[in-house]
Protein backbone atom coordinates (compact mmCIF):
# COMPACT_ATOMS: atom_id res chain seq x y z
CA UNK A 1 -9.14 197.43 -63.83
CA UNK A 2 -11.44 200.71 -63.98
CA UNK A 3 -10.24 203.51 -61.79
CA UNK A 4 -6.86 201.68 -61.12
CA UNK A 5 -4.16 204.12 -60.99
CA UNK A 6 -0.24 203.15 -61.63
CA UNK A 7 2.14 202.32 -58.81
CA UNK A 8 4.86 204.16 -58.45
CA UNK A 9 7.79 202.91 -55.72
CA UNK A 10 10.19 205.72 -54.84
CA UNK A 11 11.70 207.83 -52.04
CA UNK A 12 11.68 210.57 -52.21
CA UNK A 13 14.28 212.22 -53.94
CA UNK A 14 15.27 213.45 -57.98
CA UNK A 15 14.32 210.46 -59.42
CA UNK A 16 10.65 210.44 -57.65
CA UNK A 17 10.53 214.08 -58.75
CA UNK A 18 10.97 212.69 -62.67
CA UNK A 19 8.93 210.38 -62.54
CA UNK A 20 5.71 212.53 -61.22
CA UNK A 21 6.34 215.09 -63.93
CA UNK A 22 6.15 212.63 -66.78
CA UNK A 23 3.23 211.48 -65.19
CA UNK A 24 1.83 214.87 -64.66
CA UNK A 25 2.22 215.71 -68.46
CA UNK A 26 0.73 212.23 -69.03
CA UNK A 27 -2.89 213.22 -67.23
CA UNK A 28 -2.10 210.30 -65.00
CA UNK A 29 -2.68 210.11 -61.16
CA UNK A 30 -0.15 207.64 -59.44
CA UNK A 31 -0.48 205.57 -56.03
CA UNK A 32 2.73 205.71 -54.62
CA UNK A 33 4.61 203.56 -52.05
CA UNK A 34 8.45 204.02 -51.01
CA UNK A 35 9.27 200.81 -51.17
CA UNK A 36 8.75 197.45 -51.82
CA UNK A 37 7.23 195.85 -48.88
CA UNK A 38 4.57 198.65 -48.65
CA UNK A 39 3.63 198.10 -51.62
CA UNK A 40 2.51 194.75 -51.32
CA UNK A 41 -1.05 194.80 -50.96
CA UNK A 42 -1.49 196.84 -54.46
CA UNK A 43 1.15 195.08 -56.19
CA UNK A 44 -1.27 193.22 -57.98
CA UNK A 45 -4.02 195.48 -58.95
CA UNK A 46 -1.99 198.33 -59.88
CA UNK A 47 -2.59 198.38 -64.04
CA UNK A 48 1.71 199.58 -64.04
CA UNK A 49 3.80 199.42 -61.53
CA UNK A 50 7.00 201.65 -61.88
CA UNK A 51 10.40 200.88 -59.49
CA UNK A 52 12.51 203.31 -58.93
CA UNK A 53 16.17 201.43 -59.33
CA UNK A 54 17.43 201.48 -55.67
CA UNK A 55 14.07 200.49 -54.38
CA UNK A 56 14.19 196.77 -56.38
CA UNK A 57 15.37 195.09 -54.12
CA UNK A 58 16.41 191.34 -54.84
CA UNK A 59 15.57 190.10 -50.84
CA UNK A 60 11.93 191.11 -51.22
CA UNK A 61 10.16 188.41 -52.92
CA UNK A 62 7.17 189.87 -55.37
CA UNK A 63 4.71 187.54 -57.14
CA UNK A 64 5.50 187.87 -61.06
CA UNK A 65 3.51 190.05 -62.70
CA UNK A 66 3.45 191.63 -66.43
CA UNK A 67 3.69 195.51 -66.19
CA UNK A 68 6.90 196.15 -64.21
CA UNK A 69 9.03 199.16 -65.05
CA UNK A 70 12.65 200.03 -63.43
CA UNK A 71 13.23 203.81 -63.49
CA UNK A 72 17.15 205.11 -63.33
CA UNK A 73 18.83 208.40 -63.57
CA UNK A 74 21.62 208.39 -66.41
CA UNK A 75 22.15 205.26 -68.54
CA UNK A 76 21.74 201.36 -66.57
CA UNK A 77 25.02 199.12 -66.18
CA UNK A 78 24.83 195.45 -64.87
CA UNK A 79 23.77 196.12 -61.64
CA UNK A 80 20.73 197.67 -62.31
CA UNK A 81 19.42 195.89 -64.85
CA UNK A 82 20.25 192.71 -62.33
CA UNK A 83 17.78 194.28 -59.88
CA UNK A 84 15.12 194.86 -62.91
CA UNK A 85 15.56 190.95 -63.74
CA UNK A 86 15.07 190.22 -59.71
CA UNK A 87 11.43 191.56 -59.60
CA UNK A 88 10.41 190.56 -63.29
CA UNK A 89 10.70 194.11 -65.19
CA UNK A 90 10.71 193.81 -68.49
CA UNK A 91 12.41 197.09 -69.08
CA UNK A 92 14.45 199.93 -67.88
CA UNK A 93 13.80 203.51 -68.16
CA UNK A 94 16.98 205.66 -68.08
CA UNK A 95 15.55 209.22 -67.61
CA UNK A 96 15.89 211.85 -69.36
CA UNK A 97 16.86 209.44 -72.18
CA UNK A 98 13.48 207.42 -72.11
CA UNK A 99 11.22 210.06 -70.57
CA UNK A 100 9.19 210.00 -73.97
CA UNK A 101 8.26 206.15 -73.51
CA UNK A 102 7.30 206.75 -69.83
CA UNK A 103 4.79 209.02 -70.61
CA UNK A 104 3.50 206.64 -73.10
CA UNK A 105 3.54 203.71 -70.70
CA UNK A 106 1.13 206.38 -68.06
CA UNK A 107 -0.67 207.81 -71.38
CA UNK A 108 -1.69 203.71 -72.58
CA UNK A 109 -3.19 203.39 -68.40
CA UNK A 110 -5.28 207.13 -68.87
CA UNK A 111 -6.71 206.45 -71.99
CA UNK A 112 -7.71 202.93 -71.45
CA UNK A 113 -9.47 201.61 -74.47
CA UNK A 114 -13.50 201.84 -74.08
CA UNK A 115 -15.71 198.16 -74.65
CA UNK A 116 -15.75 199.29 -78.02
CA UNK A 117 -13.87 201.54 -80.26
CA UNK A 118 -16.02 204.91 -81.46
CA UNK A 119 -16.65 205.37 -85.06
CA UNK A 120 -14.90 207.96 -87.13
CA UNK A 121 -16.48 209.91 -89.69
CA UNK A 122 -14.77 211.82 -91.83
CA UNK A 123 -17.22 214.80 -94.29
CA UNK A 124 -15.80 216.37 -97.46
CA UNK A 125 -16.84 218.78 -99.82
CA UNK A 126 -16.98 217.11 -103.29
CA UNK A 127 -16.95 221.45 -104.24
CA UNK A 128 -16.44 224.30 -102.87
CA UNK A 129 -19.70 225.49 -100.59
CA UNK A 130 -21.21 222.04 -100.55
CA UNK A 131 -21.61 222.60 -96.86
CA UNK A 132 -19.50 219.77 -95.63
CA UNK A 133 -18.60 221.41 -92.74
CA UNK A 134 -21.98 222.52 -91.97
CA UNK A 135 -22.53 218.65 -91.86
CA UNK A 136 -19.82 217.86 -89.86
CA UNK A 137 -20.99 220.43 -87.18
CA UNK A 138 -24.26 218.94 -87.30
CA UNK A 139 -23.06 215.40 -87.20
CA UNK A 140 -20.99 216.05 -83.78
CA UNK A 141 -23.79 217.76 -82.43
CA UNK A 142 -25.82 215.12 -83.01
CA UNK A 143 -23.66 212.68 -82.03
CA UNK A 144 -23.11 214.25 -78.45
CA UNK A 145 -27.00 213.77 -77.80
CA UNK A 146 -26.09 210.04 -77.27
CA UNK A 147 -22.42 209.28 -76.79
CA UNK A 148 -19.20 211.55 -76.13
CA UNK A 149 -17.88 212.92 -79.57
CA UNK A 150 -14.81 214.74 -80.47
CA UNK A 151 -14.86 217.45 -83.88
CA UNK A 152 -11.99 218.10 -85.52
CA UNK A 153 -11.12 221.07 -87.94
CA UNK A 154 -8.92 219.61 -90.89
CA UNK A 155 -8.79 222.49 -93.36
CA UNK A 156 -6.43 225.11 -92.11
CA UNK A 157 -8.45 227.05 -95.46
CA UNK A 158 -11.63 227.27 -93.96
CA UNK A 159 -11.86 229.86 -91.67
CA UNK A 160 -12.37 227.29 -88.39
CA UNK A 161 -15.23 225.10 -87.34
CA UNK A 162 -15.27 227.07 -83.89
CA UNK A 163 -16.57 230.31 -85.61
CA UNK A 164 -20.07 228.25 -86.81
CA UNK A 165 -20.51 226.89 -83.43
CA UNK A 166 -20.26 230.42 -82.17
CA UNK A 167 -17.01 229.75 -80.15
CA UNK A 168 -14.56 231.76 -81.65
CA UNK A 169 -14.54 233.82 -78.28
CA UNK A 170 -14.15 231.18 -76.19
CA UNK A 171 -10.99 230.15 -74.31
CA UNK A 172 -9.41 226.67 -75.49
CA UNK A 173 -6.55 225.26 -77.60
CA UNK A 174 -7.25 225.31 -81.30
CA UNK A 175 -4.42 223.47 -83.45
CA UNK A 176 -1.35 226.06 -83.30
CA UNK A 177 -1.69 225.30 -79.74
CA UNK A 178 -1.41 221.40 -79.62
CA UNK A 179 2.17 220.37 -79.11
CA UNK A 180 2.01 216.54 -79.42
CA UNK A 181 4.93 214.39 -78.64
CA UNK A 182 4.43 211.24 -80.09
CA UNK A 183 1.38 210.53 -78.08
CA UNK A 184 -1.78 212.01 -76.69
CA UNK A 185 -3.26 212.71 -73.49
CA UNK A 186 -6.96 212.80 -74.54
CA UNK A 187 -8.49 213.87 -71.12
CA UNK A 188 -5.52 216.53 -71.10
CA UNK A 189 -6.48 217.71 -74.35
CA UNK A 190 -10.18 217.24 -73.85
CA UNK A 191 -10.04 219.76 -71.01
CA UNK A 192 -7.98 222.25 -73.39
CA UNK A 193 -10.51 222.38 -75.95
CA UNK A 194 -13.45 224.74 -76.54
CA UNK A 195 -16.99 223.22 -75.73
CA UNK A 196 -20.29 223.63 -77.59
CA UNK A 197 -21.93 222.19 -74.02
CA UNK A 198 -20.52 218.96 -73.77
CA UNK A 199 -19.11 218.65 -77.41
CA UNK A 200 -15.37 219.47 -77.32
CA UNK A 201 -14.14 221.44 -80.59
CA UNK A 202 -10.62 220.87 -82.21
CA UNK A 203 -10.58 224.20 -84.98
CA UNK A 204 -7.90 225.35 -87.05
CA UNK A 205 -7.21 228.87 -86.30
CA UNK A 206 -7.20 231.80 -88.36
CA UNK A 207 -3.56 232.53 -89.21
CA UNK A 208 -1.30 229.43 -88.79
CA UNK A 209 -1.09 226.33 -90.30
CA UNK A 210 -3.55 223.32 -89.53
CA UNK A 211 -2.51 219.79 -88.03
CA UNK A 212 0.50 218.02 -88.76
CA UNK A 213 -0.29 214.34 -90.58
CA UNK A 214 0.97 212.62 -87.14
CA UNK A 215 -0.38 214.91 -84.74
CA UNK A 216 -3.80 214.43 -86.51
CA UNK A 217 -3.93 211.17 -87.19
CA UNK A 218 -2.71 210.65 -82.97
CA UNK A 219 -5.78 212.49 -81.76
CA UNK A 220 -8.06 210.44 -83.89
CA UNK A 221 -6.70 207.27 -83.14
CA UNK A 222 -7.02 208.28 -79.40
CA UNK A 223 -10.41 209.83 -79.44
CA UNK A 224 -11.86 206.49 -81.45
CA UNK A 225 -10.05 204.26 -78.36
CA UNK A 226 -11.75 205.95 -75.97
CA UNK A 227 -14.72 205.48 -77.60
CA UNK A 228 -15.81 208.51 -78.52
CA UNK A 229 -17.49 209.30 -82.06
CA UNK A 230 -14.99 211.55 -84.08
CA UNK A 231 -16.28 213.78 -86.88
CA UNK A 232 -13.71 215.22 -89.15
CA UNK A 233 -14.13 218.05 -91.82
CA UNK A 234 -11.64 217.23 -94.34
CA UNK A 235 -9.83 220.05 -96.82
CA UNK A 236 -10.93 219.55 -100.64
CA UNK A 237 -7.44 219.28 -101.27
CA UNK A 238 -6.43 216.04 -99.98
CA UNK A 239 -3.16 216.79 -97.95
CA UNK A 240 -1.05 213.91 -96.55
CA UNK A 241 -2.84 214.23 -93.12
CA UNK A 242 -6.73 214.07 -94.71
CA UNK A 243 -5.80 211.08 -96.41
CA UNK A 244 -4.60 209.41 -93.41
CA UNK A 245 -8.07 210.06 -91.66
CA UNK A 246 -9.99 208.98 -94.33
CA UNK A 247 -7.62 205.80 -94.18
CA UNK A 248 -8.87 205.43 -90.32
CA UNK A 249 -12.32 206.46 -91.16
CA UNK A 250 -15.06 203.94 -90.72
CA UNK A 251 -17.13 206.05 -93.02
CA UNK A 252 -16.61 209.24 -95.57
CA UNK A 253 -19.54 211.41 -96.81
CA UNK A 254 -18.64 213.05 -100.03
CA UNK A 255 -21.30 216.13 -100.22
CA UNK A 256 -21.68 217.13 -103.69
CA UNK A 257 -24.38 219.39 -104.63
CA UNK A 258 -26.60 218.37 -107.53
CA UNK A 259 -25.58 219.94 -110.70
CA UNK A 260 -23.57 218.32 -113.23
CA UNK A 261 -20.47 220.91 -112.70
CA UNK A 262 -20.54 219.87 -109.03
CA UNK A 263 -20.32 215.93 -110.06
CA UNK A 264 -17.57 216.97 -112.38
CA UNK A 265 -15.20 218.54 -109.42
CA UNK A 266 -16.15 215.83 -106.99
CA UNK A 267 -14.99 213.24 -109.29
CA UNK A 268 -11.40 214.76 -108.73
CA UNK A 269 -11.83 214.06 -105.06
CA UNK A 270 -13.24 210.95 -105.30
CA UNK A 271 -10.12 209.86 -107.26
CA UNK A 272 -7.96 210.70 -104.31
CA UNK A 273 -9.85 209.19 -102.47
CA UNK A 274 -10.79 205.78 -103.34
CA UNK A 275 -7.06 204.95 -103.46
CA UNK A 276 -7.17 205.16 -99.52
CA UNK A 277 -10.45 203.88 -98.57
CA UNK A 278 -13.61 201.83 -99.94
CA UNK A 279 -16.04 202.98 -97.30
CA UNK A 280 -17.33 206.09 -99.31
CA UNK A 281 -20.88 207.71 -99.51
CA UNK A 282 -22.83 210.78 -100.80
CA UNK A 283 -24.60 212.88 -99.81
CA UNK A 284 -26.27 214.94 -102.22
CA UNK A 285 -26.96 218.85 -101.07
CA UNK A 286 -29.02 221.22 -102.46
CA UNK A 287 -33.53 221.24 -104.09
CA UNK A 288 -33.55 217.97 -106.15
CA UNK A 289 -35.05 218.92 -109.92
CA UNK A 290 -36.83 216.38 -112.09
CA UNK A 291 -34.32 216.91 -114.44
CA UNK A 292 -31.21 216.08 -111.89
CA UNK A 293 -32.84 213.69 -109.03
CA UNK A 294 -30.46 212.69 -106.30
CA UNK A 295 -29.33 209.41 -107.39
CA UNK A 296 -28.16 210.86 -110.45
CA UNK A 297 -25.46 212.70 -108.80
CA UNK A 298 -24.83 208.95 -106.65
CA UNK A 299 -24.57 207.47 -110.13
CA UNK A 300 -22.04 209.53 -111.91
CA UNK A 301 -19.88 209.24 -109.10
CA UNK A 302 -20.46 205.57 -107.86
CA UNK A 303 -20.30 205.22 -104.14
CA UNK A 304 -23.76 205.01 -102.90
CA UNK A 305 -26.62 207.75 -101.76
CA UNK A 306 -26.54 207.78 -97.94
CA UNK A 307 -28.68 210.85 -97.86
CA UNK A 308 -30.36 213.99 -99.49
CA UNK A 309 -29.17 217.65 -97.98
CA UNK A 310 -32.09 219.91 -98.90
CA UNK A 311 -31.63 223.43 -97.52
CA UNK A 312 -32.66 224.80 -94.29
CA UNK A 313 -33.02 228.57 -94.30
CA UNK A 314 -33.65 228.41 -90.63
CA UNK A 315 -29.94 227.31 -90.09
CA UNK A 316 -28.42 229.21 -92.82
CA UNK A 317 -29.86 232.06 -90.52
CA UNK A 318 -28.13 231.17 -86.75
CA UNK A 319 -24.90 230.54 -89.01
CA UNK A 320 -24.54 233.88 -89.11
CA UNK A 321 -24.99 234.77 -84.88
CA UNK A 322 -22.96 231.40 -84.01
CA UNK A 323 -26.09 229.85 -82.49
CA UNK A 324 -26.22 227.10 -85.19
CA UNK A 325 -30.18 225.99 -84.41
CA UNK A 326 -30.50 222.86 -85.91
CA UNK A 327 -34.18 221.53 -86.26
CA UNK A 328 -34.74 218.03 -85.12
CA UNK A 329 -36.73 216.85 -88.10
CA UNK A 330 -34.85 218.94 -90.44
CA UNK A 331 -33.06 217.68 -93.02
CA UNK A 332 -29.36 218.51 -91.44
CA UNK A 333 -30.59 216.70 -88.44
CA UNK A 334 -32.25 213.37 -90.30
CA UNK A 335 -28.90 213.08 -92.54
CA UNK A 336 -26.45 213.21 -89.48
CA UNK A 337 -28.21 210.57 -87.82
CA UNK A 338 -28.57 208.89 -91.04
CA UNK A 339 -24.47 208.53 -91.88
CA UNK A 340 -24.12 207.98 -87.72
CA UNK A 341 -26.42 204.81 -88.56
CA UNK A 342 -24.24 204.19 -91.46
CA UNK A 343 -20.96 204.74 -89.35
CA UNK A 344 -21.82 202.92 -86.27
CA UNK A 345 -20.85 198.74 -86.24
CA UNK A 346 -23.89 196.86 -86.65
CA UNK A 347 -24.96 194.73 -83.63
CA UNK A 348 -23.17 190.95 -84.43
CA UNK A 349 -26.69 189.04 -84.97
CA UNK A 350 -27.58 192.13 -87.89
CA UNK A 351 -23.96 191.52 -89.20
CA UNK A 352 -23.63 188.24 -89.34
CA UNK A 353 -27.82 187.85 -91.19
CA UNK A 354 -26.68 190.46 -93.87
């Protein structure tokens, strides 16, 4: 149920104290009752309810319900997990022990998946200065006109996405910041982030590593449930945690510029790649000659021509200030929307004529 918040049933005391902390670090507002006959009425409509151990009491009758945590200090012996059985939990917390799990259990209520999953699009160069990431700026920006994205920095190399979008000034968590355990608060780390206006910004910073493979591959899986559109600028060298997005990735552009040298190093990439994912594309950057059209550089490679990347001196220009003016009949413009087409499910009557 939309706007339903969990249901805690405490008094107050330590364990009450626990409980709103881990929910705190969760993002996750609580209703709270201290015990079980007040908290009749929401019983039901509560998407969690959480019992603190003293207050499940086996003379107050509850309709059965799936959902039901019991909350103790220390480890549980018979007698609590006798109360848990009395008002149909299915498990026991023992805090600090399980504190992780709780703030999963409050993290799977915040981020309640959307109608429909977002697409994720991941953007490589298939060579250095292919302007990938110039695409996958342009692709988030564009994306945000319509629905709420999410761009993430995956090359800890590349000098970080926020310094294109002119942010590098502006107050947020970039990765070195983002301490992840085991699951993610998206609104929490929404509201860290940088914004280009609406468009929240994950960048790699400028002197520490980039994302761990399970920390990166969390925040993706967590954006796309929320059903936002997630843009990802992958490193040229394919670490363990670029792979895994590509793996997750409901599309990945491969933008090789077209020259037969530039076919020649995307081909390496391309091998990596197609042993983790089929959905592949290219994008072809640079003036087409007669002598080296387009779909050339599509058919040395293979994967299909999505798009054609001509040049844009206009935006090669704000790349410098940070204002990153893209036209809206340019030709960055046209091929975001073109791969978004290409990432986005088609509607089921489309799908199921083709």
């Amino acid at each position: 149920m939309k706007n339903a918040r969990p249901l805690v049933i405490a008094a107050e005391g330590a364990v009450l104290d626990e409980v709103l902390r881990v929910a705190a670090v969760a993002g996750c507002e609580l209703d709270r009752a201290p015990d079980l006959a007040a908290a009749r009425s929401r019983w039901s409509r509560a998407p969690l309810v959480v019992i603190e151990e003293d207050c499940a009491d086996d003379h107050v009758a509850m309709p059965r319900r799936d959902g039901v945590f019991v909350v103790c200090k220390g480890s549980a012996d018979v007698a609590v997990w006798r109360r848990a059985v009395s008002v149909g939990a299915r498990r026991v917390f023992c805090l600090p022990e399980d504190e992780s799990e709780l703030t999963v259990a409050f993290a799977d209520v915040t981020d309640a998946p959307a109608d429909s999953p977002g697409p994720v699009i991941a953007v490589v160069g298939g060579r250095g200065g292919a302007g990938a990431s110039v695409l996958a700026a342009a692709l988030a920006v564009e994306a945000d006109l319509t629905a709420p994205a999410l761009l993430i920095d995956c090359d800890p190399l590349g000098g970080g996405l926020d310094l294109p979008l002119g942010l590098e000034n502006t107050p947020g968590h970039r990765w070195p910041d983002v301490r992840l355990s085991g699951r993610v608060s998206l609104p929490s780390l929404i509201d860290a982030l940088p914004h280009r206006g609406t468009l929240p910004v994950l960048s790699c910073g400028r002197t520490a590593a980039g994302p761990a493979p399970r920390a990166l591959t969390a925040v993706v899986s967590a954006a796309r449930r929320a059903g936002r559109v997630v843009v990802c600028d992958l490193p040229r060298h394919l670490d363990e945690g670029a792979l895994a997005v590509a793996e997750l990735a409901d599309l990945v552009a491969l933008v090789v510029p077209i020259e037969f040298r530039a076919c020649m190093a995307a081909k390496q990439v391309l091998h990596h790649l197609t042993a983790h994912t089929d959905r592949l594309g290219i994008v072809a950057s640079g003036h087409p000659r007669a002598a080296a059209p387009p779909s050339r550089t599509a058919a040395l490679l293979g994967p299909p021509l999505l798009a054609t990347l001509a040049p844009e001196r206009r935006v090669a220009a704000t790349l410098e200030t940070g204002e990153f003016d893209i036209p809206p009949k340019g030709s960055l413009a046209t091929t975001a929307r073109a791969l978004l087409a290409e990432a986005r499910p088609k509607p089921a009557h489309l799908a199921s004529a083709a």
